[in-house]
PDB file of N, CA and C in Angstrom:
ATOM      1  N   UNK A   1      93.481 151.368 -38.353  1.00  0.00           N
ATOM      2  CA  UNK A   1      92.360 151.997 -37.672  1.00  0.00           C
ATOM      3  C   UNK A   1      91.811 153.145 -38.510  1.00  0.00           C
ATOM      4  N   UNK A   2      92.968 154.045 -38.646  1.00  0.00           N
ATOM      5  CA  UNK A   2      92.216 155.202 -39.537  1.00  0.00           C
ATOM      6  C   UNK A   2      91.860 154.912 -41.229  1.00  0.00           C
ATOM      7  N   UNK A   3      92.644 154.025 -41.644  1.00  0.00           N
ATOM      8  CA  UNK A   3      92.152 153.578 -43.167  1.00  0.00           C
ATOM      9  C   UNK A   3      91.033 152.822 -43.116  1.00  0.00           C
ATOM     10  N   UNK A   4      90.355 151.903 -42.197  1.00  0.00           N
ATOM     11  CA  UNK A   4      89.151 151.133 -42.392  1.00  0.00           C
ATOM     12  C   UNK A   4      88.332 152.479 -41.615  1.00  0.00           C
ATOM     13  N   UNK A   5      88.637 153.339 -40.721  1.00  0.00           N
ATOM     14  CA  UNK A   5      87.631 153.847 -40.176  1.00  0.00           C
ATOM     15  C   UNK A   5      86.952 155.057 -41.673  1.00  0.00           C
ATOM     16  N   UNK A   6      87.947 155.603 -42.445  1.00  0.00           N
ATOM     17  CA  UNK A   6      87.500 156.131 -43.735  1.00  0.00           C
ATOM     18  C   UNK A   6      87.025 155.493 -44.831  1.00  0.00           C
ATOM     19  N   UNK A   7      87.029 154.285 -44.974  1.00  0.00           N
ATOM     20  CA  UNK A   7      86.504 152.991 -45.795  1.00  0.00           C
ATOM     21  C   UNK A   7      85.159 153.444 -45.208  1.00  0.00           C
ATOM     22  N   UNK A   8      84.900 152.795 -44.232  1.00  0.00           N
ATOM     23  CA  UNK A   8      83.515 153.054 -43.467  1.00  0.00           C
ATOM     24  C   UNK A   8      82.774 154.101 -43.725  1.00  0.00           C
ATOM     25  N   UNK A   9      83.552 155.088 -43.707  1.00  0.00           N
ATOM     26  CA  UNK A   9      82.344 156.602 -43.631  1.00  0.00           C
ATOM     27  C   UNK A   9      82.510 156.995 -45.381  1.00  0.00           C
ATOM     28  N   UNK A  10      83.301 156.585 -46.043  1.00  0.00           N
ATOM     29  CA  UNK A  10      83.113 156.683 -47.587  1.00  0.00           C
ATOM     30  C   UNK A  10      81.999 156.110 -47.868  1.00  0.00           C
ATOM     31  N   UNK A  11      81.356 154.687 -47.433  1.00  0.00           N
ATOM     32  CA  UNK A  11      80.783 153.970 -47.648  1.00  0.00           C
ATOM     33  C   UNK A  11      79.414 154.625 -47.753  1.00  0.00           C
ATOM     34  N   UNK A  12      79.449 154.870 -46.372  1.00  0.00           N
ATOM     35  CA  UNK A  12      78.548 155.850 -45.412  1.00  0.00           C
ATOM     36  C   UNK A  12      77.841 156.176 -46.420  1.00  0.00           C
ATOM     37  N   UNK A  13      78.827 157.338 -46.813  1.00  0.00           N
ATOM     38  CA  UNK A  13      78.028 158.995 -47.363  1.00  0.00           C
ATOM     39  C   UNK A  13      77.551 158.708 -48.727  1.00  0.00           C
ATOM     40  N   UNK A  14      78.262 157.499 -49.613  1.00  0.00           N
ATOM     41  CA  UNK A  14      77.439 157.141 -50.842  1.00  0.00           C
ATOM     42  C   UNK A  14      76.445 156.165 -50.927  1.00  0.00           C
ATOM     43  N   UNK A  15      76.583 155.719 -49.492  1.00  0.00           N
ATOM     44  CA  UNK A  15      74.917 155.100 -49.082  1.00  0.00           C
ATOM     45  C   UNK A  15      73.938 156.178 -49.208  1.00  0.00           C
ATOM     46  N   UNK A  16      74.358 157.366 -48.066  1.00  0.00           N
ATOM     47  CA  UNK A  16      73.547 157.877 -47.610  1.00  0.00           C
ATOM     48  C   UNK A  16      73.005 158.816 -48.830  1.00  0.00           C
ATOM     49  N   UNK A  17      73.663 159.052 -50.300  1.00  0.00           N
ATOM     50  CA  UNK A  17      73.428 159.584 -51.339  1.00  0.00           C
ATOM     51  C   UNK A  17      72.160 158.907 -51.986  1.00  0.00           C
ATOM     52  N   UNK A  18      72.467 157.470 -52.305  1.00  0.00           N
ATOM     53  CA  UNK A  18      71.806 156.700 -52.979  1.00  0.00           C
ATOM     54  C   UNK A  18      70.343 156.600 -52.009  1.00  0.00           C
ATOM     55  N   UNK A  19      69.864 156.935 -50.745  1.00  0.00           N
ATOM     56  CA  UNK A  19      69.168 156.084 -49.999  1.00  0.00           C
ATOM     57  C   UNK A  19      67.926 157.211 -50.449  1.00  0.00           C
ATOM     58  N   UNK A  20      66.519 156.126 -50.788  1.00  0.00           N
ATOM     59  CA  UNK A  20      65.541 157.069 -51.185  1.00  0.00           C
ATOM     60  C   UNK A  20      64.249 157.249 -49.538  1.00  0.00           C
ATOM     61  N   UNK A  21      64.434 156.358 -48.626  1.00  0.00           N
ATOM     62  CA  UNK A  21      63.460 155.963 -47.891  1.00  0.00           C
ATOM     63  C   UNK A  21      64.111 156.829 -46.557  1.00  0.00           C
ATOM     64  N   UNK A  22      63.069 157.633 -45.548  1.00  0.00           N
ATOM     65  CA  UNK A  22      63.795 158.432 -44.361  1.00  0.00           C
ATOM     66  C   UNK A  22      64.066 157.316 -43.129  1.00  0.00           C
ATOM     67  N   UNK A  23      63.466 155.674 -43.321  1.00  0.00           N
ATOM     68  CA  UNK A  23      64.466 155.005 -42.640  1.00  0.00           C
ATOM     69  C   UNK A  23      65.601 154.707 -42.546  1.00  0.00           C
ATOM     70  N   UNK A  24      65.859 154.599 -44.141  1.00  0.00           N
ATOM     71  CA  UNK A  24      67.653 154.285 -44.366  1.00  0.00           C
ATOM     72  C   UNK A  24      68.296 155.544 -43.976  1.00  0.00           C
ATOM     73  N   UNK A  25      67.589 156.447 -44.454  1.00  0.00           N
ATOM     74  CA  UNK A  25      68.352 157.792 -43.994  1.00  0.00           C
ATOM     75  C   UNK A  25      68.901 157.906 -42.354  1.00  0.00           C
ATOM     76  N   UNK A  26      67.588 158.099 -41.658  1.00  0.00           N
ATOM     77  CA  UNK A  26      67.743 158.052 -39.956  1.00  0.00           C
ATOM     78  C   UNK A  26      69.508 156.874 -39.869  1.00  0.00           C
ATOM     79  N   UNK A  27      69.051 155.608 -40.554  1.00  0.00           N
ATOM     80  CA  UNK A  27      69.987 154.825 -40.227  1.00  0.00           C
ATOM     81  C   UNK A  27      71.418 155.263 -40.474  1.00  0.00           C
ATOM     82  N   UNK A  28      71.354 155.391 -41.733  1.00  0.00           N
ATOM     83  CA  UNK A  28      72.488 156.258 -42.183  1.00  0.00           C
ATOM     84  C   UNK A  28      73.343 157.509 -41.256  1.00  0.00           C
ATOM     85  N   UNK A  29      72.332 158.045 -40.951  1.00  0.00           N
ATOM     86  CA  UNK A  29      72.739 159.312 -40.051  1.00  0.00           C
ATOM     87  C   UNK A  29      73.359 158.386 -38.730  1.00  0.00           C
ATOM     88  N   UNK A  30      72.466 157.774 -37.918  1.00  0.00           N
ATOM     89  CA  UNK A  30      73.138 157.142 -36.842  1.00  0.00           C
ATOM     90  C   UNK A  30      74.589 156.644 -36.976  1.00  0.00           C
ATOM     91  N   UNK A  31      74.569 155.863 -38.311  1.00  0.00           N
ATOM     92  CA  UNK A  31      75.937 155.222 -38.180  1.00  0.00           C
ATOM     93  C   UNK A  31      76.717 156.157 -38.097  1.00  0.00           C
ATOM     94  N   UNK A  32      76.718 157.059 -38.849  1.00  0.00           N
ATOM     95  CA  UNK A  32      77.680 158.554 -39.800  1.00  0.00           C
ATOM     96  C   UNK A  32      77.977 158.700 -38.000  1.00  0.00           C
ATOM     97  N   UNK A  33      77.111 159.313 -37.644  1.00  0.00           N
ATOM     98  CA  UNK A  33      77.622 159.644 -36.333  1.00  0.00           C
ATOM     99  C   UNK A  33      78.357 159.236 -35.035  1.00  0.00           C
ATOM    100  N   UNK A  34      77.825 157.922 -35.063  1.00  0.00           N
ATOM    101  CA  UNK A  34      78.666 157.081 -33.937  1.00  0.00           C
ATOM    102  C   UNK A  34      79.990 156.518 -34.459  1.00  0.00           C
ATOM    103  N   UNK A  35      80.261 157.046 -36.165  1.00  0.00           N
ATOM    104  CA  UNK A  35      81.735 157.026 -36.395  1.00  0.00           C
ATOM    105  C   UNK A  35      82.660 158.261 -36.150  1.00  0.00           C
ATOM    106  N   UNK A  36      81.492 159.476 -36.241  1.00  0.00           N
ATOM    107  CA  UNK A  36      82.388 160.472 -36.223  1.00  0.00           C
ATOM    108  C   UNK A  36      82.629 160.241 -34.661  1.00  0.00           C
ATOM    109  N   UNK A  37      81.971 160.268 -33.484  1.00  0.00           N
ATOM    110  CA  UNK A  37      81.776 160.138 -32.585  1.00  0.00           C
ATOM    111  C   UNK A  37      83.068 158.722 -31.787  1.00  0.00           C
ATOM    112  N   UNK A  38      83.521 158.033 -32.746  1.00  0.00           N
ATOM    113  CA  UNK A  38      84.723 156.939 -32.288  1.00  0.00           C
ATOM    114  C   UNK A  38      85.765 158.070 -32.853  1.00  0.00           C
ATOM    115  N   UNK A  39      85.971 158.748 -34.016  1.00  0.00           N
ATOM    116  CA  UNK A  39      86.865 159.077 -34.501  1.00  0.00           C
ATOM    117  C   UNK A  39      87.238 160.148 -33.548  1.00  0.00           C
ATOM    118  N   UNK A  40      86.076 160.803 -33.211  1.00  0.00           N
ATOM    119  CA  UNK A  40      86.569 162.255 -32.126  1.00  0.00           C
ATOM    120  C   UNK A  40      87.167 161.305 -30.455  1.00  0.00           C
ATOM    121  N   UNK A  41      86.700 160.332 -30.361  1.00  0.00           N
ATOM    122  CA  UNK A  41      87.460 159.953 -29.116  1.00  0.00           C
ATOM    123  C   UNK A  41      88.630 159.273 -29.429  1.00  0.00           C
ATOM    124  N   UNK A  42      89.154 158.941 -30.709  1.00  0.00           N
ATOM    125  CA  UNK A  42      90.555 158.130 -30.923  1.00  0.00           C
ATOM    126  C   UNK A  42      91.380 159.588 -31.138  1.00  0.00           C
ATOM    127  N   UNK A  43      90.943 160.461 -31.560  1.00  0.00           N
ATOM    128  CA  UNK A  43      91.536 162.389 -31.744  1.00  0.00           C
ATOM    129  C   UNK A  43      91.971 162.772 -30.087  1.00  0.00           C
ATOM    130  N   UNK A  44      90.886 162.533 -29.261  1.00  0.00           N
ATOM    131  CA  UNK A  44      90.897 163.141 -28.167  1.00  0.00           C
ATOM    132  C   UNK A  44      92.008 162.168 -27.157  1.00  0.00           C
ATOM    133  N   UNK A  45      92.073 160.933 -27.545  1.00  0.00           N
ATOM    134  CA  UNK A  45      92.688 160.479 -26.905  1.00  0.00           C
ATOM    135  C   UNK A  45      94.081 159.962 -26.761  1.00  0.00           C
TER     136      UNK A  45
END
């Protein structure tokens, strides 16, 4: 769980480096968040 869930957001953030357009970005951001957002409820729970 926690090794693919950091796979994921590694992925993320050197997407979100490379991305030149503020759609990919927005997108980018959404995902980023609704992972941090699983990760804070697998923390909390």
């Amino acid at each position: 769980m926690w090794a693919s869930s950091q796979n994921i957001s590694g992925a993320g953030w050197s997407g979100l480096a490379e991305a030149t357009s503020l759609d990919t970005m927005g997108q980018m951001n959404q995902a980023f968040r609704n992972i941090v957002n699983m990760l804070h409820g697998v923390r909390d729970g």
